[in-house]
N, C-alpha and C. Protein backbone atom coordinates (compact mmCIF):
# COMPACT_ATOMS: atom_id res chain seq x y z
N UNK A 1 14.99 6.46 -3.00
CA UNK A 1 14.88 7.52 -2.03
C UNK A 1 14.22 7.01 -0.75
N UNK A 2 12.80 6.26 -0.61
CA UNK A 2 12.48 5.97 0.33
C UNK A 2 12.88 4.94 0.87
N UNK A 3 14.09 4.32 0.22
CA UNK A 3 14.28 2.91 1.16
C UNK A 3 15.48 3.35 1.92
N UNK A 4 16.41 4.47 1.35
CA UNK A 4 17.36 4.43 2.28
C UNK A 4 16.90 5.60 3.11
N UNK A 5 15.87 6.48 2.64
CA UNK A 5 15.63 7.24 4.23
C UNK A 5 14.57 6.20 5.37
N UNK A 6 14.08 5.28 4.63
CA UNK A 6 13.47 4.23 5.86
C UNK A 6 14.11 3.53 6.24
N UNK A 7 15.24 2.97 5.88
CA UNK A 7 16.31 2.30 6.19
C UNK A 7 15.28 1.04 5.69
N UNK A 8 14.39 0.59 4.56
CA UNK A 8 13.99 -0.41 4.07
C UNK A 8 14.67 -0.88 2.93
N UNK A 9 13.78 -2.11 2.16
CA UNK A 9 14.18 -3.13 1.47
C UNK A 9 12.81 -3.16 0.85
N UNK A 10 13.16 -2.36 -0.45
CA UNK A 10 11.96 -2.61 -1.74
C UNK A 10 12.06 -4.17 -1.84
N UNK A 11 11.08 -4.65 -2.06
CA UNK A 11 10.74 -6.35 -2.33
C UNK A 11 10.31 -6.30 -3.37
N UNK A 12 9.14 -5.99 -3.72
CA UNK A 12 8.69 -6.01 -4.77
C UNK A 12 8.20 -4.94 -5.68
N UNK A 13 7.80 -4.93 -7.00
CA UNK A 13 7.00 -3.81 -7.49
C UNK A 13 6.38 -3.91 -8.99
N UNK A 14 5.24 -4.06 -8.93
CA UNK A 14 4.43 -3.99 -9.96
C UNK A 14 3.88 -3.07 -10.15
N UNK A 15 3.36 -2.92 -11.89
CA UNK A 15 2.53 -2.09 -12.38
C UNK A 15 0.64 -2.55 -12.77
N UNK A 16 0.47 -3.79 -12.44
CA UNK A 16 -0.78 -4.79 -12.63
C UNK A 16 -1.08 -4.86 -11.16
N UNK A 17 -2.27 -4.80 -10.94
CA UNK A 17 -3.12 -5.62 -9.79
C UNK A 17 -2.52 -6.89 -10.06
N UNK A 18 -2.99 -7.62 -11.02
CA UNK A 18 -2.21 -9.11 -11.19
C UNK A 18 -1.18 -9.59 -10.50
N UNK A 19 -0.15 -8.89 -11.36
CA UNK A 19 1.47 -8.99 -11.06
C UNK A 19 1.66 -8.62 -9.32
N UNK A 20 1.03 -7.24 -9.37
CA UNK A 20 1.40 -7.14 -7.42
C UNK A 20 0.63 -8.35 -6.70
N UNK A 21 -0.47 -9.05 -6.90
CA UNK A 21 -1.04 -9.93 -6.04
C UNK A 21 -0.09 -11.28 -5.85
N UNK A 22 0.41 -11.42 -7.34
CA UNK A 22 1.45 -12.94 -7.29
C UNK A 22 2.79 -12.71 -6.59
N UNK A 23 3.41 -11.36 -7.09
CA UNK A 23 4.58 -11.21 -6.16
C UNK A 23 4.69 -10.95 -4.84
N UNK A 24 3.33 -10.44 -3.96
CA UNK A 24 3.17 -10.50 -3.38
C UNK A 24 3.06 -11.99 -2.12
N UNK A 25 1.77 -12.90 -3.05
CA UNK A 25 2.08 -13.93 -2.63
C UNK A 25 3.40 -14.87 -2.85
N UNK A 26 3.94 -14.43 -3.44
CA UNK A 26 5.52 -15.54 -3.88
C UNK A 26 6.38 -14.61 -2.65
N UNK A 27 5.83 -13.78 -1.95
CA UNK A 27 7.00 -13.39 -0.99
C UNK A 27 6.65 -12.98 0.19
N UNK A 28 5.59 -13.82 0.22
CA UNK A 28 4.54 -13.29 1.54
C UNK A 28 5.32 -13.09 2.99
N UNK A 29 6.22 -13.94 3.45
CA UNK A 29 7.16 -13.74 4.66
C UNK A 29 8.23 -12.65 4.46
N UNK A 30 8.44 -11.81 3.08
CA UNK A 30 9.56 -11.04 2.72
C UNK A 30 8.88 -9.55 3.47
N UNK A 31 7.78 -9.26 3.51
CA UNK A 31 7.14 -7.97 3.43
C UNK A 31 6.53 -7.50 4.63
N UNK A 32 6.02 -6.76 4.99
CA UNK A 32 5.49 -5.98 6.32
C UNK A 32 4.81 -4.61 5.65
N UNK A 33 5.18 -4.08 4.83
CA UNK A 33 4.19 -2.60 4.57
C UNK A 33 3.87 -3.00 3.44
N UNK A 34 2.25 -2.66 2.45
CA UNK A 34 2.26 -3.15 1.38
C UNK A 34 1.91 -1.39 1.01
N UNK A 35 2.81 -0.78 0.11
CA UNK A 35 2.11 0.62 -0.44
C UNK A 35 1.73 0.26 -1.81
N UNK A 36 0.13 0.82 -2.12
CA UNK A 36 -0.43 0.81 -3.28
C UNK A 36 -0.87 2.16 -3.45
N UNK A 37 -0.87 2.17 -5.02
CA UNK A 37 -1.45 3.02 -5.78
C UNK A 37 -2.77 2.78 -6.16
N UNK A 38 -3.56 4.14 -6.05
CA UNK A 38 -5.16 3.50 -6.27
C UNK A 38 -5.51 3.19 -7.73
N UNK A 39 -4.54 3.83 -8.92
CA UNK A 39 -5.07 3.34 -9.80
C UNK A 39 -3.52 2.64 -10.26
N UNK A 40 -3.62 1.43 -10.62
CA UNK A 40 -2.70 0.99 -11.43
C UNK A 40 -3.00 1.02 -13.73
N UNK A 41 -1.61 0.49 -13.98
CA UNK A 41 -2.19 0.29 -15.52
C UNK A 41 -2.87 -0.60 -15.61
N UNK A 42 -3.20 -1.64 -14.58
CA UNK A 42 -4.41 -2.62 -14.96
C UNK A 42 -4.71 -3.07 -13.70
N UNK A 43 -6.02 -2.91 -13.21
CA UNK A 43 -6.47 -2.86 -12.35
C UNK A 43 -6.41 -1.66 -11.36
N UNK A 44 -6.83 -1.92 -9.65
CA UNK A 44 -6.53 -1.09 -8.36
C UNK A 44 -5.75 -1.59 -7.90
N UNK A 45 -4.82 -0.52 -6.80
CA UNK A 45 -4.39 -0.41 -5.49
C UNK A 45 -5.30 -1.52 -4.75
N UNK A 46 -6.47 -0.97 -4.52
CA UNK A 46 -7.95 -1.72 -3.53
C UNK A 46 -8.15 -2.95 -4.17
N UNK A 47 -7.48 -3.40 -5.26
CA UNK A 47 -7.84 -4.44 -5.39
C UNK A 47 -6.80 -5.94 -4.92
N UNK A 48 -5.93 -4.70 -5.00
CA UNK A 48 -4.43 -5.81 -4.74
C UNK A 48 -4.63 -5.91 -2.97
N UNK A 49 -5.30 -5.57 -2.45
CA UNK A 49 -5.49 -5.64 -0.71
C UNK A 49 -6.68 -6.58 -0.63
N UNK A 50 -8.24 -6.15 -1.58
CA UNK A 50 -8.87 -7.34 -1.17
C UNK A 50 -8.22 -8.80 -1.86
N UNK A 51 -7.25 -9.22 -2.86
CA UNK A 51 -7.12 -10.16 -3.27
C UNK A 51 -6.28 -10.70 -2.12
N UNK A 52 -5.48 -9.98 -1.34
CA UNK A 52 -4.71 -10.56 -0.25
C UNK A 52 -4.76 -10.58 1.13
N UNK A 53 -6.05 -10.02 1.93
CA UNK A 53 -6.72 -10.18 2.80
C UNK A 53 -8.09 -10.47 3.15
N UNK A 54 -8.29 -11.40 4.25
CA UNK A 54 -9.31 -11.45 4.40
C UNK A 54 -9.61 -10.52 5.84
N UNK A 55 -10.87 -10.28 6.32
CA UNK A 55 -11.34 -9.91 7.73
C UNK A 55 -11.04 -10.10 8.43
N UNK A 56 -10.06 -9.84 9.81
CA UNK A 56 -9.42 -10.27 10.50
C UNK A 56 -8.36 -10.80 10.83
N UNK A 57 -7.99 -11.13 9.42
CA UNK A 57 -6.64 -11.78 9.12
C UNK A 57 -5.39 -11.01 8.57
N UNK A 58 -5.11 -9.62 9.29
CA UNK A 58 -3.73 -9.03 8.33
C UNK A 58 -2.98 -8.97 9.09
N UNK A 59 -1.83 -9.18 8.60
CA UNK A 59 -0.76 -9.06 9.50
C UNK A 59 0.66 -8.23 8.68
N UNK A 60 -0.24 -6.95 7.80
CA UNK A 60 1.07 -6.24 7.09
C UNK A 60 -0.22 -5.09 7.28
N UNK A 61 1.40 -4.07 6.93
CA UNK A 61 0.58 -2.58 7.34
C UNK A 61 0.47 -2.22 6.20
N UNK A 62 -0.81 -1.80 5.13
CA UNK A 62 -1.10 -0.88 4.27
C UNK A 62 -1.41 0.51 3.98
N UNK A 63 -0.55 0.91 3.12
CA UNK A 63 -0.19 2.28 2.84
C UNK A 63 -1.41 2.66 1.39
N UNK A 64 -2.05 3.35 1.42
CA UNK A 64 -2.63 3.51 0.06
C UNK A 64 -2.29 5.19 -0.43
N UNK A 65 -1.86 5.01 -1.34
CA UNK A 65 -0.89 6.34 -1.82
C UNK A 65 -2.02 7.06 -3.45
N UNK A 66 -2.36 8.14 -3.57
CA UNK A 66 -3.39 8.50 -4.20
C UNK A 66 -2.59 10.41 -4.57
N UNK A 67 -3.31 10.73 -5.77
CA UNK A 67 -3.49 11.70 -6.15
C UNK A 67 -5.03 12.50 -6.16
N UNK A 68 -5.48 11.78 -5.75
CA UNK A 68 -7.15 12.34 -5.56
C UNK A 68 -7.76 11.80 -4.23
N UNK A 69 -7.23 12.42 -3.11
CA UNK A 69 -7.81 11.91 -1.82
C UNK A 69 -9.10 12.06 -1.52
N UNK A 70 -9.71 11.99 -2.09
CA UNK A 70 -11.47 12.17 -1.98
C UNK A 70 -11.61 11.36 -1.02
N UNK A 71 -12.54 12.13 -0.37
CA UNK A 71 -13.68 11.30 1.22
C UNK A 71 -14.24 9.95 0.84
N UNK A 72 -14.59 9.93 -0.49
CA UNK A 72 -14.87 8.52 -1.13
C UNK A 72 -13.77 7.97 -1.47
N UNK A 73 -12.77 8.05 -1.92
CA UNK A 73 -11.07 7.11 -1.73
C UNK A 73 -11.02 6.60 -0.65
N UNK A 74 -10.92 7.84 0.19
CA UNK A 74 -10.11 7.34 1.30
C UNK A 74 -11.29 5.95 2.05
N UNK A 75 -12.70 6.54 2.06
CA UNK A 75 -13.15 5.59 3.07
C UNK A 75 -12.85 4.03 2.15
N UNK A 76 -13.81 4.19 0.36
CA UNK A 76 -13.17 2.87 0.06
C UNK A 76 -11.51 2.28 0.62
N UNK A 77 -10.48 2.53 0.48
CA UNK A 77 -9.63 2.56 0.91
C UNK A 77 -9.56 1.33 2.57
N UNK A 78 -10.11 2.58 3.26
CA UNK A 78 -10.42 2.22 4.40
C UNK A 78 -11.58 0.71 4.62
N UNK A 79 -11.92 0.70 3.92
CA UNK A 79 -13.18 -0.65 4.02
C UNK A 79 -12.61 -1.66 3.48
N UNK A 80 -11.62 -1.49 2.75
CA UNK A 80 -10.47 -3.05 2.64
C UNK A 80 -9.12 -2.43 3.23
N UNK A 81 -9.24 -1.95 4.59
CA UNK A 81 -8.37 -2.48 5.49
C UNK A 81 -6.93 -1.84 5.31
N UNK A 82 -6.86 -0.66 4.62
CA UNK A 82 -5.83 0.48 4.70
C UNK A 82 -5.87 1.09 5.92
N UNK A 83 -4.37 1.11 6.56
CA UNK A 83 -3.76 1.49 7.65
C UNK A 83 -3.61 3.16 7.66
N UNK A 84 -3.71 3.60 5.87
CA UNK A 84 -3.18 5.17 6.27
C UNK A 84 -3.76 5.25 4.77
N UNK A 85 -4.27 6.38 4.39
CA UNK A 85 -4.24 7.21 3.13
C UNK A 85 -3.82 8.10 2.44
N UNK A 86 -2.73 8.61 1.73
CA UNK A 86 -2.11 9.29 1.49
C UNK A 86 -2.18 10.19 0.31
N UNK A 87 -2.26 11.54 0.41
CA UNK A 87 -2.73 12.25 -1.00
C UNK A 87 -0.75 12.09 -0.91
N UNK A 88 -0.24 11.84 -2.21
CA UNK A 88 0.93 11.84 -2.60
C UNK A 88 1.81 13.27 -3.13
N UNK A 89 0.65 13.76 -3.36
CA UNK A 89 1.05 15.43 -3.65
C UNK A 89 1.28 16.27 -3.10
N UNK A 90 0.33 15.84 -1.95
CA UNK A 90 0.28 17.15 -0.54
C UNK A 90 1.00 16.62 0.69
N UNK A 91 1.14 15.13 0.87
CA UNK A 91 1.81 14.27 1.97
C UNK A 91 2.68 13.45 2.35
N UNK A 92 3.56 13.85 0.87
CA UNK A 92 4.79 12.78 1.15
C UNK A 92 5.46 12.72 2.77
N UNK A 93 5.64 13.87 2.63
CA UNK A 93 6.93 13.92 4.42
C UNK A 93 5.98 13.13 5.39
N UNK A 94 4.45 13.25 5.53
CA UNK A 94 3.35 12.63 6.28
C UNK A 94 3.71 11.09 6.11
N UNK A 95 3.64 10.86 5.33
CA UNK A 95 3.71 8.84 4.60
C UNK A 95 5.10 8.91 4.96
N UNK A 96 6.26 9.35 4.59
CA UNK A 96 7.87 8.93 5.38
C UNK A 96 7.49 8.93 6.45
N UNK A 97 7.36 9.90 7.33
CA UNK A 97 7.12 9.74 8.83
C UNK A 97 6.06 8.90 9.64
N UNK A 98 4.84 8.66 8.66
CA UNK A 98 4.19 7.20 9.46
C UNK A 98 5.06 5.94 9.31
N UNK A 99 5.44 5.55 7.95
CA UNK A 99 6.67 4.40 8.05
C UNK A 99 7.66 4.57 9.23
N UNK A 100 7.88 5.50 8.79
CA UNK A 100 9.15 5.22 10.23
C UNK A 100 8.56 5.31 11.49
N UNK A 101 7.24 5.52 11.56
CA UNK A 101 7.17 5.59 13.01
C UNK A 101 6.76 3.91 13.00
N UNK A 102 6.08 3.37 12.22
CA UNK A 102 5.73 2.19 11.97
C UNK A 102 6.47 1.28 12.17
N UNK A 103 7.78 1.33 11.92
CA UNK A 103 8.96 0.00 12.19
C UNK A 103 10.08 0.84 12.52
């Protein structure tokens, strides 16, 4: 659904912090938006962003996509370097329409 209303190209997709950090890095020039979930089946969302950025250094836009947008999500969220926060329940059409305004 969201790749052909973004007119994107799913790359990758894991269910592990793990797994998203390696496929991530095995396709690092493939990607430009990274959307995570805050909780995965093993591990975070927040964790798969600090394993792949450092301070100053990003050059992909992160989406963090949540069912519990708490003021404490979102800012953690925000302190490793999420571009947008998204309650998924209440904001889908919000998250389509920042992507597309995005690219």
């Amino acid at each position: 659904m969201c790749s052909g209303y973004l007119q994107a190209e799913v790359v990758g997709a894991a269910l592990s912090e793990a797994e998203a950090v390696a496929c991530l890095q095995a396709n690092e020039e493939a990607w430009q938006l990274l959307v995570v979930d805050l909780l995965l089946k093993q591990g975070t969302g927040p964790g798969v962003s600090a394993a792949l950025f450092t301070p100053g250094r990003k050059k992909w836009i992160v989406a963090a996509l949540t069912n519990a947008a708490s003021p404490d999500s979102r800012a953690a969220c925000f302190r490793l370097d999420a571009d947008v926060v998204v309650d998924k329940a209440a904001q889908v059409n919000e998250f389509l329409a920042y992507c597309a305004a995005e690219h």
